[in-house]
C-alpha atoms as a PDB file:
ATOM      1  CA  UNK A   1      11.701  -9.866  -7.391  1.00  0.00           C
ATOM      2  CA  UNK A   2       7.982 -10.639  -6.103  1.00  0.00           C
ATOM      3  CA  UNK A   3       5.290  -9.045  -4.171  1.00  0.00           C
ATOM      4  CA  UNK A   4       6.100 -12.362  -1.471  1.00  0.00           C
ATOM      5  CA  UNK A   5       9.805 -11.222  -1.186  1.00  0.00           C
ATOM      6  CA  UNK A   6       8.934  -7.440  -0.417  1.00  0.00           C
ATOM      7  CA  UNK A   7       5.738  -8.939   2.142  1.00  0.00           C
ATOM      8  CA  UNK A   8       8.690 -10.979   3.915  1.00  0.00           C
ATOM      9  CA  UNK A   9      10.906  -8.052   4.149  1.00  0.00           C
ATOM     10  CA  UNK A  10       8.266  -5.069   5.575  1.00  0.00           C
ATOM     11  CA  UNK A  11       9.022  -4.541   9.250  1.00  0.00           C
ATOM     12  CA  UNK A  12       5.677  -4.997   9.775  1.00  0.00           C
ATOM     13  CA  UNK A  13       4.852  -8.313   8.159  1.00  0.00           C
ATOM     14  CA  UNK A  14       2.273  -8.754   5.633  1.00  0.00           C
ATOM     15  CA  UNK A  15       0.385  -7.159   8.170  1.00  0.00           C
ATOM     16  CA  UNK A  16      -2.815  -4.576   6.929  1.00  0.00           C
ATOM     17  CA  UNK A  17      -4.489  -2.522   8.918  1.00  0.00           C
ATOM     18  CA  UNK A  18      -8.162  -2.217   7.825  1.00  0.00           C
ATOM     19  CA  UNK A  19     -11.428  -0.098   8.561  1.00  0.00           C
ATOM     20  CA  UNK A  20     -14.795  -0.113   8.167  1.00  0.00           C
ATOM     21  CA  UNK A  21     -16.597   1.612   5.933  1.00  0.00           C
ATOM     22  CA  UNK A  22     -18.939   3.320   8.321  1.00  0.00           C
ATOM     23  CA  UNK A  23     -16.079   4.569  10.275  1.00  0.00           C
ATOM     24  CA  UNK A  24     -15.955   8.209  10.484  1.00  0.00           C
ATOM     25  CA  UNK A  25     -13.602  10.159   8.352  1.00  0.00           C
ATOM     26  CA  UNK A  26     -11.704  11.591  11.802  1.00  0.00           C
ATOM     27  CA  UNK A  27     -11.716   7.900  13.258  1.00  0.00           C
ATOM     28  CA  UNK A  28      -9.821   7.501  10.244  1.00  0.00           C
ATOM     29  CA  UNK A  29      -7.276   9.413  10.268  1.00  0.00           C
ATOM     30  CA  UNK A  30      -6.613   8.830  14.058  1.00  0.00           C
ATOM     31  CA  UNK A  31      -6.164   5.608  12.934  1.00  0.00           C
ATOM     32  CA  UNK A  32      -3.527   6.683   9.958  1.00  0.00           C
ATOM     33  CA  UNK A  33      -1.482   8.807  12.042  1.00  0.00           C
ATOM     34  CA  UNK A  34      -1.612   5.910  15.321  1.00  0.00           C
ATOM     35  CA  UNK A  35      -0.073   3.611  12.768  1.00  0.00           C
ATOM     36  CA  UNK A  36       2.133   5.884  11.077  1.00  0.00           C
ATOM     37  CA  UNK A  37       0.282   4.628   7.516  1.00  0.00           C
ATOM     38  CA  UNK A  38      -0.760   6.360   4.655  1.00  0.00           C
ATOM     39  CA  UNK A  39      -3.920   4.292   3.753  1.00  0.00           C
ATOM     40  CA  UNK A  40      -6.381   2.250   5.286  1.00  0.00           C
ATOM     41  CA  UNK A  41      -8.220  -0.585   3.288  1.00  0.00           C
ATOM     42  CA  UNK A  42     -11.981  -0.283   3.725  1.00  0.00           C
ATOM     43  CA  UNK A  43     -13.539  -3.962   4.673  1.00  0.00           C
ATOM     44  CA  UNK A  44     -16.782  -5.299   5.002  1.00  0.00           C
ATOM     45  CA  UNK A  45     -18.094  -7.552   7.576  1.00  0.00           C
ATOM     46  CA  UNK A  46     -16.905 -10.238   5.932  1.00  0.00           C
ATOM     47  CA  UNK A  47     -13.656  -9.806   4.715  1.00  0.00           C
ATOM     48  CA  UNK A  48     -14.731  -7.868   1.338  1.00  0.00           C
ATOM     49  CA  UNK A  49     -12.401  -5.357   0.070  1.00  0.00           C
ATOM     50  CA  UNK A  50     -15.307  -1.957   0.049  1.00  0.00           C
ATOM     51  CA  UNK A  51     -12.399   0.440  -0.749  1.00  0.00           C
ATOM     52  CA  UNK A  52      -9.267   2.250   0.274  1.00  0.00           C
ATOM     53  CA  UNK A  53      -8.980   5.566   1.802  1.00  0.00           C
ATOM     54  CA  UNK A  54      -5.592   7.219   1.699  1.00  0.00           C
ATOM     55  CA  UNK A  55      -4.249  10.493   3.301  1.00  0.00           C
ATOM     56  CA  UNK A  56      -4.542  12.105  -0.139  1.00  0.00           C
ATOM     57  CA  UNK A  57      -8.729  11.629  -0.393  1.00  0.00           C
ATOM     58  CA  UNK A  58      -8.817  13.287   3.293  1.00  0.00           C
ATOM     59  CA  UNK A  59      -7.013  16.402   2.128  1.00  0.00           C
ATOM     60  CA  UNK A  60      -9.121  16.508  -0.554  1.00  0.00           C
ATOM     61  CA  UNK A  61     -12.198  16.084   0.950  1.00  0.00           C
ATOM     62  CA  UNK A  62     -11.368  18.924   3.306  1.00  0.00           C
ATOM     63  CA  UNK A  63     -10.277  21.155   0.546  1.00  0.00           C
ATOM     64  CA  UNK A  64     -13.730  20.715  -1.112  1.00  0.00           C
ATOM     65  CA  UNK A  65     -16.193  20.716   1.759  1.00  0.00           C
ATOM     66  CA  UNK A  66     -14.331  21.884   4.749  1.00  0.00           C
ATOM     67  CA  UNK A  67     -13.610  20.408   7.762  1.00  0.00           C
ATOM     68  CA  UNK A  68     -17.219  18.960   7.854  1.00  0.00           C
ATOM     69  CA  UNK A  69     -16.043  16.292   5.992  1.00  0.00           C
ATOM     70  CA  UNK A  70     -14.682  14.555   8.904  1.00  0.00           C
ATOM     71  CA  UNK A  71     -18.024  13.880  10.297  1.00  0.00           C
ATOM     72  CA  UNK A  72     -18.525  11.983   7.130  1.00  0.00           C
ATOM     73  CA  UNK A  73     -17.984   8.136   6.653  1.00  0.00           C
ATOM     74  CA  UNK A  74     -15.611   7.083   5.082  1.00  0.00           C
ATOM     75  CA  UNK A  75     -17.385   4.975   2.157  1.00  0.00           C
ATOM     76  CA  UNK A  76     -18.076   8.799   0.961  1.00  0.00           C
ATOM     77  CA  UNK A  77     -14.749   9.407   0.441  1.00  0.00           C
ATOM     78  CA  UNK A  78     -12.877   6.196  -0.421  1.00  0.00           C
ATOM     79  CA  UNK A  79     -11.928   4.918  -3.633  1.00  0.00           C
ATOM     80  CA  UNK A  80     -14.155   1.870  -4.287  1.00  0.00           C
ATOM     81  CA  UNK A  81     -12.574   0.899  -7.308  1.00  0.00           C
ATOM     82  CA  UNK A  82      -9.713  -0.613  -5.697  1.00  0.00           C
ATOM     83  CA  UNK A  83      -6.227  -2.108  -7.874  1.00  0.00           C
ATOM     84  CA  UNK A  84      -4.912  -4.653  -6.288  1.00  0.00           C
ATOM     85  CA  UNK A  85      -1.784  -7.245  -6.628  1.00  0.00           C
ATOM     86  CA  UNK A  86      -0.876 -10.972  -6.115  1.00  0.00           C
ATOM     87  CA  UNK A  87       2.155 -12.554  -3.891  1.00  0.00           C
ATOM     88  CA  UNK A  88       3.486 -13.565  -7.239  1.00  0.00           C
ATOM     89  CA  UNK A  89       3.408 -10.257  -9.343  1.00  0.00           C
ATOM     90  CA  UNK A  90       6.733  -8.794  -9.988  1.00  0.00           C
ATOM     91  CA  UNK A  91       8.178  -5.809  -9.059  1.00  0.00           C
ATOM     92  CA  UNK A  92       8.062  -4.506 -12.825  1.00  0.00           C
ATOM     93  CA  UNK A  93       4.602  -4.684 -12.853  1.00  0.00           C
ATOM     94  CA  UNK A  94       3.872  -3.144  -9.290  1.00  0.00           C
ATOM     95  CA  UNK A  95       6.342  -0.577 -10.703  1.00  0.00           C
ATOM     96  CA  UNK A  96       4.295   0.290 -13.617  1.00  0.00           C
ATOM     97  CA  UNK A  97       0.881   0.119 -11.881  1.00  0.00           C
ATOM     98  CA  UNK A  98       1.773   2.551  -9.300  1.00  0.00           C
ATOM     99  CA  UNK A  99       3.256   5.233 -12.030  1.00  0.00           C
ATOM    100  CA  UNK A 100       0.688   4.771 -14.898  1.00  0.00           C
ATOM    101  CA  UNK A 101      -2.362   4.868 -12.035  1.00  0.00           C
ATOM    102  CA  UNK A 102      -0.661   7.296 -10.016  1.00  0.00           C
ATOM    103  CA  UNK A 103      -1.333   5.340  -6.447  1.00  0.00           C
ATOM    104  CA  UNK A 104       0.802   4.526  -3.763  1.00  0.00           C
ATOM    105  CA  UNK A 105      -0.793   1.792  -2.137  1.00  0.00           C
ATOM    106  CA  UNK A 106      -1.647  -1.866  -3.527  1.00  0.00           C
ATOM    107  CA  UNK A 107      -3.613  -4.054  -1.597  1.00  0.00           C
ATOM    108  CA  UNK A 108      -2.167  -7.799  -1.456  1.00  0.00           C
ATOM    109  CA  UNK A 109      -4.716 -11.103  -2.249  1.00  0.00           C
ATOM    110  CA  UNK A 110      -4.273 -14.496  -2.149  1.00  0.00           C
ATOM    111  CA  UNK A 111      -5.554 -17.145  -4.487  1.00  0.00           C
ATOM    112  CA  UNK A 112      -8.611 -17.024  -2.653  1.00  0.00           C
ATOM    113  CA  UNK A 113      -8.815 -12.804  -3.047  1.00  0.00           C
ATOM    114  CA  UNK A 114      -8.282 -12.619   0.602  1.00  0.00           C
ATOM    115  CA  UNK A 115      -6.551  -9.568   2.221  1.00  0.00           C
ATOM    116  CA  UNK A 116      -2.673 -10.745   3.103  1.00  0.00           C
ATOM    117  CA  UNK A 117      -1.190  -7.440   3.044  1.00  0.00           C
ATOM    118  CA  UNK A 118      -0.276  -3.812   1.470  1.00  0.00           C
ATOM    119  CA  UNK A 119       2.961  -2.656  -0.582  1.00  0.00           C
ATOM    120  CA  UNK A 120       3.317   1.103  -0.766  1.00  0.00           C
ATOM    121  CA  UNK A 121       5.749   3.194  -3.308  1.00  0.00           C
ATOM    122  CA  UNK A 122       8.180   2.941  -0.541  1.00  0.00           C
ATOM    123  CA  UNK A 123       8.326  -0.832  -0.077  1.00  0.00           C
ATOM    124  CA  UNK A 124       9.066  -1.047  -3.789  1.00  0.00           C
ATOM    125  CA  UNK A 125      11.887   1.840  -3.809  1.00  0.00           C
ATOM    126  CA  UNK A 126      12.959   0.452  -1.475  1.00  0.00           C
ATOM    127  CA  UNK A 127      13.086  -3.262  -2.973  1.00  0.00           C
ATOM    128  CA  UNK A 128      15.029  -1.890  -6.082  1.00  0.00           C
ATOM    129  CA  UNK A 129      17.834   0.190  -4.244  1.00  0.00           C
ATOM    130  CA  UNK A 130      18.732  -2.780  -1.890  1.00  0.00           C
ATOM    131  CA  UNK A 131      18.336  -5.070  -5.302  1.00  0.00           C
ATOM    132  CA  UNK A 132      20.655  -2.223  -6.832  1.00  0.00           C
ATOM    133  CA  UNK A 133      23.129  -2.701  -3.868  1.00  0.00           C
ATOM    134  CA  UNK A 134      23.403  -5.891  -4.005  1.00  0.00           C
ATOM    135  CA  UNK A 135      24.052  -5.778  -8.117  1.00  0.00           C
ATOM    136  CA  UNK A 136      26.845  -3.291  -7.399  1.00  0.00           C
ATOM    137  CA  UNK A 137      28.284  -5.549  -4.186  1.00  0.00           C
ATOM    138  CA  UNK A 138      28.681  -8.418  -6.767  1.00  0.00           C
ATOM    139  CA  UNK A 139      30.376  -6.272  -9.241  1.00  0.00           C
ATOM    140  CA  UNK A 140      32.722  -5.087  -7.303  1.00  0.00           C
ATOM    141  CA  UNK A 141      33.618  -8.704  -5.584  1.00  0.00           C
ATOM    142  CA  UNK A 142      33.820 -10.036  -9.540  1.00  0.00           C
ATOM    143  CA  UNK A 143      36.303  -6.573 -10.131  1.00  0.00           C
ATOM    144  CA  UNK A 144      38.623  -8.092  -7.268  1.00  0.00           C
ATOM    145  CA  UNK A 145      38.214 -11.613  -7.773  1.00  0.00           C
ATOM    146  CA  UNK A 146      39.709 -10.903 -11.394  1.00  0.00           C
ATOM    147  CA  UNK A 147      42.337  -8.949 -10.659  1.00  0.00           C
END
């Protein structure tokens, strides 16, 4: 299966929902919990992937400078160094990105690097037990069909 497949099947769409960078670190996370996310992809004016700030780099920028940190922007506590995937990428590889890196989130580009979408560690679980499903659906259909 491929990145396209699990973009066609979100409930949302492809659909991403981005940020600025100068956005305050409390905008931000009105914006995660409004859209029930756990990361927001940090743009520039023009479309540029800056970063990506997930739920986990608020808790930990509250854990090491208080609740101050909110004030903050959030280019001071994103990850700039963004991984990203491709439509065409397969689900082995998103699979082994995710649990080598230890991330959750993988932005989506185009040929053209533009922003098209996210999958998170749930779209892809979720992609291999409905793949799983279906494997065990046709066995059992082959089981009766050879009896």
């Amino acid at each position: 299966m491929l990145v396209k497949s699990i973009l066609k099947a979100k409930a949302r769409g492809a659909g991403v929902v981005t940020i600025s960078p100068e956005t305050s670190v409390a905008d931000a996370a009105r914006a995660l919990a409004t859209n029930r996310i756990g990361a927001l992809v940090a743009v520039e004016d023009g479309g540029a992937i800056a970063g990506i700030l997930s739920e986990r780099d608020i808790v930990r920028g509250v854990a090491l400078q208080g609740e101050g940190c909110l004030r903050a922007k959030v280019r001071e506590l994103m990850t700039a160094a963004v991984l990203t995937c491709r439509e065409e990428d397969s689900l082995d590889s998103l699979m082994q990105t995710m649990t080598s890196r230890r991330i959750r989130h993988l932005p989506v580009l185009d040929g053209d690097d533009k922003l098209i979408g996210i999958v998170t560690i749930g779209d892809v679980v979720k992609s291999r037990l409905d793949e799983a499903d279906m494997e065990v659906d046709n066995l059992r259909h082959y089981v009766v069909a050879a009896r």
